[in-house]
Protein backbone atom coordinates (compact mmCIF):
# COMPACT_ATOMS: atom_id res chain seq x y z
CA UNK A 1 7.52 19.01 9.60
CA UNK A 2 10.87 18.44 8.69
CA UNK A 3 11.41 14.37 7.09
CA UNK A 4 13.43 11.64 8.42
CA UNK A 5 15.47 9.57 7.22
CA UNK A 6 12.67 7.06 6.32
CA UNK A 7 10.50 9.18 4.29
CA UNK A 8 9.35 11.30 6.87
CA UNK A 9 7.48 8.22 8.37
CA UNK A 10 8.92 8.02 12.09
CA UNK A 11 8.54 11.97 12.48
CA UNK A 12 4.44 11.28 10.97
CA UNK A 13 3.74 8.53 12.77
CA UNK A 14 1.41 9.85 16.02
CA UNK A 15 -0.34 11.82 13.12
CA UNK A 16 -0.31 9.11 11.27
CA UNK A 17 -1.94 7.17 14.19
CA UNK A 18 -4.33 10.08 15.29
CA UNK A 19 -5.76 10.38 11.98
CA UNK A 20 -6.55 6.59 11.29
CA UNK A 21 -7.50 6.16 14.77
CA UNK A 22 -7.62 2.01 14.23
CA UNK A 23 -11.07 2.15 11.88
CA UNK A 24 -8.69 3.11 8.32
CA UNK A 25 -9.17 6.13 5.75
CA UNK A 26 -11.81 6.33 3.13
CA UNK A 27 -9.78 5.00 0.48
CA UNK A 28 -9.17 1.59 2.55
CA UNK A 29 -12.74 1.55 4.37
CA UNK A 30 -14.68 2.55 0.67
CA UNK A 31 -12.39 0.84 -1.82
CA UNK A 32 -10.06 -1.26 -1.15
CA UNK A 33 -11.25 -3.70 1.91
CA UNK A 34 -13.58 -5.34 0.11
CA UNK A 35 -11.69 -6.53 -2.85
CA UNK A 36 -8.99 -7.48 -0.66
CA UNK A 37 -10.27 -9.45 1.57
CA UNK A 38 -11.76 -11.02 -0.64
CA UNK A 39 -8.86 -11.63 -2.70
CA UNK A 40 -7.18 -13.41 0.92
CA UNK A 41 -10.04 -15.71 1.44
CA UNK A 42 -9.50 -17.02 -2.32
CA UNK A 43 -6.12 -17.47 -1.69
CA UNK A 44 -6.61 -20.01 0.96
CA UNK A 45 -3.69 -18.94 2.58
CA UNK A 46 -3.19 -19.90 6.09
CA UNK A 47 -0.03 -17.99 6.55
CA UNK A 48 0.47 -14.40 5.77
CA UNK A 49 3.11 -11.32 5.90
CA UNK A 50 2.33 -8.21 5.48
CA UNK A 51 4.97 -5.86 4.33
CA UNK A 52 4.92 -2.28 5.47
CA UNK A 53 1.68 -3.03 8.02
CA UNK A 54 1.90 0.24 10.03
CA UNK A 55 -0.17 0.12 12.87
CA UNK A 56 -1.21 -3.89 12.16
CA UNK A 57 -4.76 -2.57 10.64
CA UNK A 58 -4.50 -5.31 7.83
CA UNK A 59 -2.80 -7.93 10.27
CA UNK A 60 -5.87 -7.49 12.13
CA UNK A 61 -8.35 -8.29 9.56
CA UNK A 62 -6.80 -10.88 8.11
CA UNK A 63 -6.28 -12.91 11.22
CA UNK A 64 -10.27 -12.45 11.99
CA UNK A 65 -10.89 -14.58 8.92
CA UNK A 66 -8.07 -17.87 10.74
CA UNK A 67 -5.14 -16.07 8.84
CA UNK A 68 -1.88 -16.03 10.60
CA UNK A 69 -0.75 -12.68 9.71
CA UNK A 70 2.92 -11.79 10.90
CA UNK A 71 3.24 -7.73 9.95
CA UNK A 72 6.57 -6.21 8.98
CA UNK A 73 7.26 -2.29 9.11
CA UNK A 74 10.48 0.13 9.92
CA UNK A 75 8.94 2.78 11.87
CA UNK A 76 9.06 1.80 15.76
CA UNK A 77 6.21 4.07 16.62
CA UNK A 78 3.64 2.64 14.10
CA UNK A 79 4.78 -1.40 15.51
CA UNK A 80 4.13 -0.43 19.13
CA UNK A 81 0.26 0.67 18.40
CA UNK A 82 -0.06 -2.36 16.27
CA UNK A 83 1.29 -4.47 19.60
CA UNK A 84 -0.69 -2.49 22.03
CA UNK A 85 -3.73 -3.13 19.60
CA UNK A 86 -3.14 -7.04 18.98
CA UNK A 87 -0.84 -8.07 21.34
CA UNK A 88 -1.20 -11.64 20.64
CA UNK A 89 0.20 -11.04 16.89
CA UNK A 90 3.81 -11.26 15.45
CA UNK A 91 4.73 -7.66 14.50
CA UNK A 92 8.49 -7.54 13.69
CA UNK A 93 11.45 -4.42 12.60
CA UNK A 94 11.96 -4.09 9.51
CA UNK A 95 12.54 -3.41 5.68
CA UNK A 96 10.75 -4.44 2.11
CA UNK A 97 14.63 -4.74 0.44
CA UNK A 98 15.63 -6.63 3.50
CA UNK A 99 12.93 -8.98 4.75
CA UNK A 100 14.30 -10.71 7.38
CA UNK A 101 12.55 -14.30 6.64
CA UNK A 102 13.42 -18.04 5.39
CA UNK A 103 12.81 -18.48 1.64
CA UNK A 104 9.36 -19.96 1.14
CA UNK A 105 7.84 -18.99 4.22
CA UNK A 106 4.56 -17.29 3.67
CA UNK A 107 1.08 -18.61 1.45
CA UNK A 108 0.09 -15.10 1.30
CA UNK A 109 2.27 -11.94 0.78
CA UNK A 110 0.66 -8.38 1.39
CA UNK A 111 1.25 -5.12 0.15
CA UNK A 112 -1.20 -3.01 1.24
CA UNK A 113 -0.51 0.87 0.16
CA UNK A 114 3.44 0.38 0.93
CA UNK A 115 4.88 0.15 -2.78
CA UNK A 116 4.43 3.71 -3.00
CA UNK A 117 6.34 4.39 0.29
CA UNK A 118 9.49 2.10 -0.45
CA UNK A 119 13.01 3.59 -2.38
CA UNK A 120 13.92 0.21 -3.92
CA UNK A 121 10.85 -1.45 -5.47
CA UNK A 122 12.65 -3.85 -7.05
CA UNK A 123 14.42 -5.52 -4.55
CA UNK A 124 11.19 -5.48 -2.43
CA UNK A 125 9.26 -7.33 -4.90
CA UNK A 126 12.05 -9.59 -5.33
CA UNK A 127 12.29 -10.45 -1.46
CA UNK A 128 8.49 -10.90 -1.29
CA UNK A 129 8.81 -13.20 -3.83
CA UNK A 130 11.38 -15.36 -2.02
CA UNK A 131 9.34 -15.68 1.04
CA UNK A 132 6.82 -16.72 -0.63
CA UNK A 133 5.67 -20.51 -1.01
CA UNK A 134 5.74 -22.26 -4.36
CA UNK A 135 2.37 -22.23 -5.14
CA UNK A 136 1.69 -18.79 -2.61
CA UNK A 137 0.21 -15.55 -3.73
CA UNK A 138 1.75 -11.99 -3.74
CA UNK A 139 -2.03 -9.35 -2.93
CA UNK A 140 -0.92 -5.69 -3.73
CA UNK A 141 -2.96 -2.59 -3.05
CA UNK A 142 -1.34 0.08 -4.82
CA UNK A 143 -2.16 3.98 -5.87
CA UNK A 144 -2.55 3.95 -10.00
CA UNK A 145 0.80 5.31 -11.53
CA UNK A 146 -1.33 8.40 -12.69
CA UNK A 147 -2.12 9.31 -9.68
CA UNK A 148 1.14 9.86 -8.22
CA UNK A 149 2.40 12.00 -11.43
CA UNK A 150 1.73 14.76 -9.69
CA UNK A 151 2.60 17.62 -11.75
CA UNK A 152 6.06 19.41 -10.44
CA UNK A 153 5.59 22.32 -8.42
CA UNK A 154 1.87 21.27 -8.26
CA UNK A 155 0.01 22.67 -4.64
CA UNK A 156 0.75 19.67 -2.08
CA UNK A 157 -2.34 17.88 -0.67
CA UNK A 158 -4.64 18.51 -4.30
CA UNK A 159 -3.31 15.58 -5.62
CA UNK A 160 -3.36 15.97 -9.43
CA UNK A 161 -6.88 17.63 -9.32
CA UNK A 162 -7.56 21.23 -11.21
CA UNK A 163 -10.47 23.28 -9.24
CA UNK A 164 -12.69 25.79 -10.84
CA UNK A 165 -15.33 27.81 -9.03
CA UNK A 166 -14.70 24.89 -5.95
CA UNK A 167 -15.55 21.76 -7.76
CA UNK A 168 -12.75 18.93 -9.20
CA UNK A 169 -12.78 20.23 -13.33
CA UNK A 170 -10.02 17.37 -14.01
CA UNK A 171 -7.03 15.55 -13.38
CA UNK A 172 -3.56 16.47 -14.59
CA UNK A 173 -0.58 14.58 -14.78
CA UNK A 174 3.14 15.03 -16.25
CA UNK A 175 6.23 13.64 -16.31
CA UNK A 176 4.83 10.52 -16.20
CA UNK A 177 7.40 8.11 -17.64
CA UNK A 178 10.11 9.60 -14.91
CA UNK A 179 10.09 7.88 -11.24
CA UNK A 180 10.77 9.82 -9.26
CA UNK A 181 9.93 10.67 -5.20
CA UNK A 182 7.43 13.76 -4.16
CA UNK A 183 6.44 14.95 -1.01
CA UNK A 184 3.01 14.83 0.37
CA UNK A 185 1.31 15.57 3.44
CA UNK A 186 -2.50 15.48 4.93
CA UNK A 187 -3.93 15.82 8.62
CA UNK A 188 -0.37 16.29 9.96
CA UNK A 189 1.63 13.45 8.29
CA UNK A 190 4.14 14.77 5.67
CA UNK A 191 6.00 11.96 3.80
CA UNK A 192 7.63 10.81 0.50
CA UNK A 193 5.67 8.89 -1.95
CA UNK A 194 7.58 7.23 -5.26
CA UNK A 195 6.13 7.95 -8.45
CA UNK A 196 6.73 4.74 -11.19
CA UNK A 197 5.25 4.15 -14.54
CA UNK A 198 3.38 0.84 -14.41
CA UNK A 199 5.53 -0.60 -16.43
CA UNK A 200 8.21 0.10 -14.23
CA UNK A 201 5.74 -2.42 -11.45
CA UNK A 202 5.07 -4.67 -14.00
CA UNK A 203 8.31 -5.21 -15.04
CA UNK A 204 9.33 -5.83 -11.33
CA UNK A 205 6.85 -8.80 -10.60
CA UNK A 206 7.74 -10.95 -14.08
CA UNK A 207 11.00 -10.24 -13.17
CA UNK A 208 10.83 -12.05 -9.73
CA UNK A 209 9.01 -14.99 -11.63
CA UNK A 210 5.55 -14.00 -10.49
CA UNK A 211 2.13 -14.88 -12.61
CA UNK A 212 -0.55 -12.61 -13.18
CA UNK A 213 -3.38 -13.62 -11.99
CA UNK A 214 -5.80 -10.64 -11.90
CA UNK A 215 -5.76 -6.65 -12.16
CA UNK A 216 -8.70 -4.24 -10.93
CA UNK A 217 -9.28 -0.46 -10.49
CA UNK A 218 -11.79 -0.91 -7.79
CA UNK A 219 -14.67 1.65 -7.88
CA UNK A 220 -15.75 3.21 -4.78
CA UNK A 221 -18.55 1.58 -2.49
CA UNK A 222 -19.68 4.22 0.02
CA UNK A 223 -22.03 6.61 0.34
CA UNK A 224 -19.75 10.56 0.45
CA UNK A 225 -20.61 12.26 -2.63
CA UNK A 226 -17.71 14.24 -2.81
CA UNK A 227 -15.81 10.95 -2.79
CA UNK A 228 -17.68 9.11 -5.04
CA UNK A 229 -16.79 12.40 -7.35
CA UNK A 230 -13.13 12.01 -6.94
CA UNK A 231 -12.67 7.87 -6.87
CA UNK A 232 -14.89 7.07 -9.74
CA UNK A 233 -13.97 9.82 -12.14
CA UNK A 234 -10.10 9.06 -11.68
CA UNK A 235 -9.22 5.65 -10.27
CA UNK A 236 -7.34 5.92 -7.56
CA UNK A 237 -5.98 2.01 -6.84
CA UNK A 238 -5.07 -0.29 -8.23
CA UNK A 239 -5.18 -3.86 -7.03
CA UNK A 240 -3.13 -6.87 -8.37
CA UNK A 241 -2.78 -10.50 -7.58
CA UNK A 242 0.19 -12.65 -8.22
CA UNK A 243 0.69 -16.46 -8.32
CA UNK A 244 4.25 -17.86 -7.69
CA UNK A 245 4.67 -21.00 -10.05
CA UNK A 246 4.70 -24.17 -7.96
């Protein structure tokens, strides 16, 4: 499947949508739900965007718990299934480096899985932190930086894992201080993912005047063995929250 201009994301997007169906992948469903929801009822947030929401999945949830969750993404197929899912919701056009929003707008900022997908990283964690409140909260779901160090050349859709006799031996990375984009693809959807050391992130946030307020590598939760195997052994998310200073 040849890649669009937007990291392959408009020509993915029914596969994209066929694969999720509307229920989310293991990773989401098994790690990362829990956690951050959580992490949005702390907040006490009653306003949200969520950057890069794809078919509104997140929106969704987070207006079940009273949020008011508008959900920003570029790819035109992915906002019409999160309208025809939720069509009483705010789902607007648009880009992370350009977010098209007042200063101070939000209590709650999401990125949910959508670093990874976005060219300019630092000017998208520099607009999120200008919609933001003084006094709001920046939630980000990301992959862990070793993770997406795939090895170059490495077999697409193995991740970083080596196999012997059918079972994961370990996890290899390289070239790990060099950002850099790679293509991946699964069930259909072929797209570019960014690799960036963490301190490349981390670097990002205290430059846009964020506070840390927590970091987790949130263990898995359901009941697959074969992915209990691969999520505990290797990490696979991480999950930060961000205060901006009142």
């Amino acid at each position: 499947m040849a890649q669009d201009q937007d990291g392959g994301w408009q020509a993915s997007a029914q596969a994209w949508i066929d694969h999720l169906g509307g229920a989310g992948d293991q990773g989401r469903i098994d790690v990362l739900d829990a956690p951050m929801m959580a992490a949005a009822k702390d907040s006490g947030a009653v306003t949200a965007l969520d950057v890069g929401c794809g078919e509104g999945r997140f929106c969704r949830m987070l207006r079940s718990i009273g949020i008011t969750a508008v959900g920003l993404d570029p790819t035109p197929q992915l906002l019409s299934r999160a309208r025809e899912l939720d069509p009483d919701a705010d789902y607007q056009s648009g880009r992370a480096e350009h977010l098209p929003f007042d200063d101070n707008s939000f209590d709650l900022v999401v990125s949910y899985l959508s670093l990874i997908d976005i060219p300019d990283h630092m000017r998208a964690i520099a607009e999120m932190a200008r919609v933001l409140t003084p006094g709001g909260r920046l939630l980000v779901a990301n992959l862990n930086p070793f993770v997406t160090a795939v090895p170059r050349n490495w077999p697409e859709g193995r991740g970083g894992w080596v196999h012997e006799a059918g079972a994961r031996r370990y996890f290899a990375i390289d070239d790990y201080m060099a950002g850099r984009g790679y293509a991946t693809s699964w069930a259909g959807i072929r797209i570019t993912n960014y690799h960036r050391p963490l301190s490349d992130y981390m670097s990002a946030f205290l430059g846009a005047g964020l506070v840390l307020r927590a970091y987790e590598e949130p263990g898995y939760t359901g009941r697959d063995p074969d992915a209990a195997d691969k999520f505990r052994r290797v990490p696979w998310f991480n999950m930060m929250i961000w205060d901006k200073p009142a």
